[in-house]
C-alpha atoms as a PDB file:
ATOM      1  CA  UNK A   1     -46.796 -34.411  66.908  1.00  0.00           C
ATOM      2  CA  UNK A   2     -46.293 -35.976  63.388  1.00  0.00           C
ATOM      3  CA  UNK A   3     -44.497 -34.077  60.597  1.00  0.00           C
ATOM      4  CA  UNK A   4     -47.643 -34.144  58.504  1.00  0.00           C
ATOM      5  CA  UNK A   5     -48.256 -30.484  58.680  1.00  0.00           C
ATOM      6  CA  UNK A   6     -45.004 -28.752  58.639  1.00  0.00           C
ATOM      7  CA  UNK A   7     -41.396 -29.556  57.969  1.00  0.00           C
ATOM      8  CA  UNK A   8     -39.316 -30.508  60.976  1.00  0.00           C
ATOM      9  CA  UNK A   9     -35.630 -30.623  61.065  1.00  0.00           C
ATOM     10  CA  UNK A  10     -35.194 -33.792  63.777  1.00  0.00           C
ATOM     11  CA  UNK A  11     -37.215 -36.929  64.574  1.00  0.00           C
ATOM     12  CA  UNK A  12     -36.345 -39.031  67.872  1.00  0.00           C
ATOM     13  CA  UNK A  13     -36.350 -42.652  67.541  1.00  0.00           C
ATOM     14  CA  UNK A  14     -39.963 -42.768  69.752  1.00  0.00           C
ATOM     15  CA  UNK A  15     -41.424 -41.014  66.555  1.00  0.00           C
ATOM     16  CA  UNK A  16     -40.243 -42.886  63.421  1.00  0.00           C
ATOM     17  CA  UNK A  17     -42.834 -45.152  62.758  1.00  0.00           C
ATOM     18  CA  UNK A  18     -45.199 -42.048  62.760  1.00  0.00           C
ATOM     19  CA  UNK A  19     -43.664 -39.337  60.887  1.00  0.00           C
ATOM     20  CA  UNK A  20     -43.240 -38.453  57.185  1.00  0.00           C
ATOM     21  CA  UNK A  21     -39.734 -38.249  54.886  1.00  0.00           C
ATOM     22  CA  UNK A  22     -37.952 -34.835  54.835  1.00  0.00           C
ATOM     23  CA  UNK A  23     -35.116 -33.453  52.739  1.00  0.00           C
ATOM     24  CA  UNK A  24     -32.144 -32.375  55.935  1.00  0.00           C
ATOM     25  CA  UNK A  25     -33.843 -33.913  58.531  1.00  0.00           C
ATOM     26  CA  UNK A  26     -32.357 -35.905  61.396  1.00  0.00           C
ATOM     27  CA  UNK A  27     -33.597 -39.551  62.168  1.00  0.00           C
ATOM     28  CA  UNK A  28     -32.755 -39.817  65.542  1.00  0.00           C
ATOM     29  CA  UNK A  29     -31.646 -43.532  66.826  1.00  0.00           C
ATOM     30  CA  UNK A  30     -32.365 -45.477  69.809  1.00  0.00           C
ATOM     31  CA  UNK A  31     -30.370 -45.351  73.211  1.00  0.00           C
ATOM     32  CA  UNK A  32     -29.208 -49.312  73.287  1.00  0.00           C
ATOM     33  CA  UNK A  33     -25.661 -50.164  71.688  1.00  0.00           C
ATOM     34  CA  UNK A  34     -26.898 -52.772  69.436  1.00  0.00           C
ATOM     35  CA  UNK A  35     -29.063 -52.930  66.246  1.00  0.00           C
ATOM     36  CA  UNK A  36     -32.495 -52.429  67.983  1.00  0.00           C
ATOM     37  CA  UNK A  37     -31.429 -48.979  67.950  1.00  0.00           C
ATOM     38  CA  UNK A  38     -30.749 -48.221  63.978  1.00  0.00           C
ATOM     39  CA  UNK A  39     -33.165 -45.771  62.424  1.00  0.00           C
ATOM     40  CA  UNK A  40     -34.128 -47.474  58.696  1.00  0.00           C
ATOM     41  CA  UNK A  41     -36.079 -50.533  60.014  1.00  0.00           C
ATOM     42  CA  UNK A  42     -39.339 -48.545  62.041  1.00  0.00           C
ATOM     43  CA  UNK A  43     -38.925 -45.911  59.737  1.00  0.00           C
ATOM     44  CA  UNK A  44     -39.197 -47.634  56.532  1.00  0.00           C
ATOM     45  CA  UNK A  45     -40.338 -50.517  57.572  1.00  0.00           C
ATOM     46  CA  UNK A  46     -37.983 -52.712  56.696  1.00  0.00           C
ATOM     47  CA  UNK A  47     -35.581 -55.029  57.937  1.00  0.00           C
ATOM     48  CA  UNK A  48     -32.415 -54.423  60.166  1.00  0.00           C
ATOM     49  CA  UNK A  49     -30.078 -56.358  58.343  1.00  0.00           C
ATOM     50  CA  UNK A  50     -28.435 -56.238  55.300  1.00  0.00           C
ATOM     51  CA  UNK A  51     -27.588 -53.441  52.487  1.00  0.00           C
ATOM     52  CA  UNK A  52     -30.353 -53.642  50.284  1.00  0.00           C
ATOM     53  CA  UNK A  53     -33.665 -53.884  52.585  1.00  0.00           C
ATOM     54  CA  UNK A  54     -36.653 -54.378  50.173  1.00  0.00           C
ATOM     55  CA  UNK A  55     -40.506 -53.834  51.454  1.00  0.00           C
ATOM     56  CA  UNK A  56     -42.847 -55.886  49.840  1.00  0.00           C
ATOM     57  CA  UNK A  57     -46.728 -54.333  48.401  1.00  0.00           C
ATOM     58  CA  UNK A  58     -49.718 -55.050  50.780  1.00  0.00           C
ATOM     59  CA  UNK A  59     -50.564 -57.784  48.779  1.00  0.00           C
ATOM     60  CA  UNK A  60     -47.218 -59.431  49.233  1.00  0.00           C
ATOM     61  CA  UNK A  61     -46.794 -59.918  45.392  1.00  0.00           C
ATOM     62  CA  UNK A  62     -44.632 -56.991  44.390  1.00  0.00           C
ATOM     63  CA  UNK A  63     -41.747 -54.948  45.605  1.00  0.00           C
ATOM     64  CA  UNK A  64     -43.330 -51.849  47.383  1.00  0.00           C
ATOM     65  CA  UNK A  65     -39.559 -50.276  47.804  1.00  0.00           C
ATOM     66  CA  UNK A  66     -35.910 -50.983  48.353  1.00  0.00           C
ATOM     67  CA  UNK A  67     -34.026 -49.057  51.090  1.00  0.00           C
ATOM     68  CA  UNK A  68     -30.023 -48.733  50.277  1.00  0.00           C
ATOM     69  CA  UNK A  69     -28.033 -49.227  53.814  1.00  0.00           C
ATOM     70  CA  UNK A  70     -24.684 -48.534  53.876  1.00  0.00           C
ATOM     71  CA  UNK A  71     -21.655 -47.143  57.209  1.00  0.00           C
ATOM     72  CA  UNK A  72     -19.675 -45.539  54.433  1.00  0.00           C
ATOM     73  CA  UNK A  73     -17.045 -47.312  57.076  1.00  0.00           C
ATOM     74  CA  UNK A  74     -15.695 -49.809  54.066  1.00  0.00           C
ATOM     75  CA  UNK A  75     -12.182 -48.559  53.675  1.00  0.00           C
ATOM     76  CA  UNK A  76     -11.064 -51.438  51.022  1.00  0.00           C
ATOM     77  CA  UNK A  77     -14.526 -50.455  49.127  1.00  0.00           C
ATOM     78  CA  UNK A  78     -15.685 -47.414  49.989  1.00  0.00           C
ATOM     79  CA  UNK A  79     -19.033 -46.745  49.149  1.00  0.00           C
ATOM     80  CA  UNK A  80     -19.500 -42.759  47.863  1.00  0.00           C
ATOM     81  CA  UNK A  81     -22.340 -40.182  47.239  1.00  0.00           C
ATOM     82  CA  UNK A  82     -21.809 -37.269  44.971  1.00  0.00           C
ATOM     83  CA  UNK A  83     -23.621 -34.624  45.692  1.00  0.00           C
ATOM     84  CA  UNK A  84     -23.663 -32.395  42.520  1.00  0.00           C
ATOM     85  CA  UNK A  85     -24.499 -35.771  40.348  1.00  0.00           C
ATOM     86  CA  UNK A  86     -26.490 -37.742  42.870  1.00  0.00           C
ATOM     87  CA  UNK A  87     -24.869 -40.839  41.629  1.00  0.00           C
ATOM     88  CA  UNK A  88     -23.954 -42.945  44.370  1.00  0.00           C
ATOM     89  CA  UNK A  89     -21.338 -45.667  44.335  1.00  0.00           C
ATOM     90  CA  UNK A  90     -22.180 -48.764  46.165  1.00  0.00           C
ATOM     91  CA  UNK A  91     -20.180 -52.176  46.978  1.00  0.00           C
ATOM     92  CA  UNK A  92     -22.913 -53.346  48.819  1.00  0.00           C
ATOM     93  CA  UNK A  93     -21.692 -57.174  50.133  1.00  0.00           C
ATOM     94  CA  UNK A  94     -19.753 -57.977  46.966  1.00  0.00           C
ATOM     95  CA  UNK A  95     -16.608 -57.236  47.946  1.00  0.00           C
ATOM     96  CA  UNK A  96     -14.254 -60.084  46.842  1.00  0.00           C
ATOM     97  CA  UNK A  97     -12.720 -59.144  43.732  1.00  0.00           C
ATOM     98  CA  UNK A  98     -13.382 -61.281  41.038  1.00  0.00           C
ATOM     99  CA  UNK A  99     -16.440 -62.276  41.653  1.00  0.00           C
ATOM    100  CA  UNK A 100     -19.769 -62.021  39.698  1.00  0.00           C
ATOM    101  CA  UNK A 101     -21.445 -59.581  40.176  1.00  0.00           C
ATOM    102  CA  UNK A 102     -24.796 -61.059  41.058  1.00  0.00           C
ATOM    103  CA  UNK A 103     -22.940 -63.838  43.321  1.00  0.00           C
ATOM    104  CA  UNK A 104     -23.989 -61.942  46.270  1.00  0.00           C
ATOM    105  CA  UNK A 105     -26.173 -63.521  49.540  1.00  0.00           C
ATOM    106  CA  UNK A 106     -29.201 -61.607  49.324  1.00  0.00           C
ATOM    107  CA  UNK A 107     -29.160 -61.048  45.331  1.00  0.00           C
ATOM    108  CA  UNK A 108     -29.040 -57.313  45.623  1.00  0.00           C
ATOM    109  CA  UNK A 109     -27.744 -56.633  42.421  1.00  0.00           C
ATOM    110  CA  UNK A 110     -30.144 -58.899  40.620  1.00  0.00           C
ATOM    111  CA  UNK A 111     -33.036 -56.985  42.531  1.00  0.00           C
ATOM    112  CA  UNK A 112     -31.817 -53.735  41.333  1.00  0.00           C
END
């Protein structure tokens, strides 16, 4: 069953390439300890590496969406959501200080 007709509150990982978005609802991962089990890349269709994970149009010209990965593990740069504000701080892979800001491997920062 798809979440197409009413709002469910968990997905398992067998379902995420067939289900919709929901505000509160659990993305369940995979059973293997490695990255074949993370949640973004068959529900978004996007990669499984990297902070920002960008999907391209059908067409392959344009930028269809970017997905924004982060642990919140970073201790030395500790990535933060407020919830009130909805802002949400992100380091992303740029975490040497003094560098520019756009120095970063996948250009994340100039994609934003």
């Amino acid at each position: 069953m798809t979440a197409e007709k009413k709002k469910i509150n968990e997905v398992s990982f067998n379902q995420l390439e067939n289900t919709d978005l929901w505000i509160d609802c659990i993305y369940k991962g995979g059973l293997a300890k490695n990255i074949g089990s993370e949640v973004l890349s068959p529900l978004m269709r996007t990669g499984n590496s990297g902070g920002f994970r960008k999907v391209l149009s059908k067409n392959k010209k344009h930028i269809a969406y970017v997905v924004l990965f982060t642990s919140m593990e970073e201790l030395e740069w500790p990535d933060y959501l407020d919830e009130e504000t909805g802002i949400f701080r992100y380091y992303g892979d740029n975490r040497k200080p003094g560098q520019d800001i756009h120095n970063t491997k996948k250009n994340g920062n100039l994609l934003l």
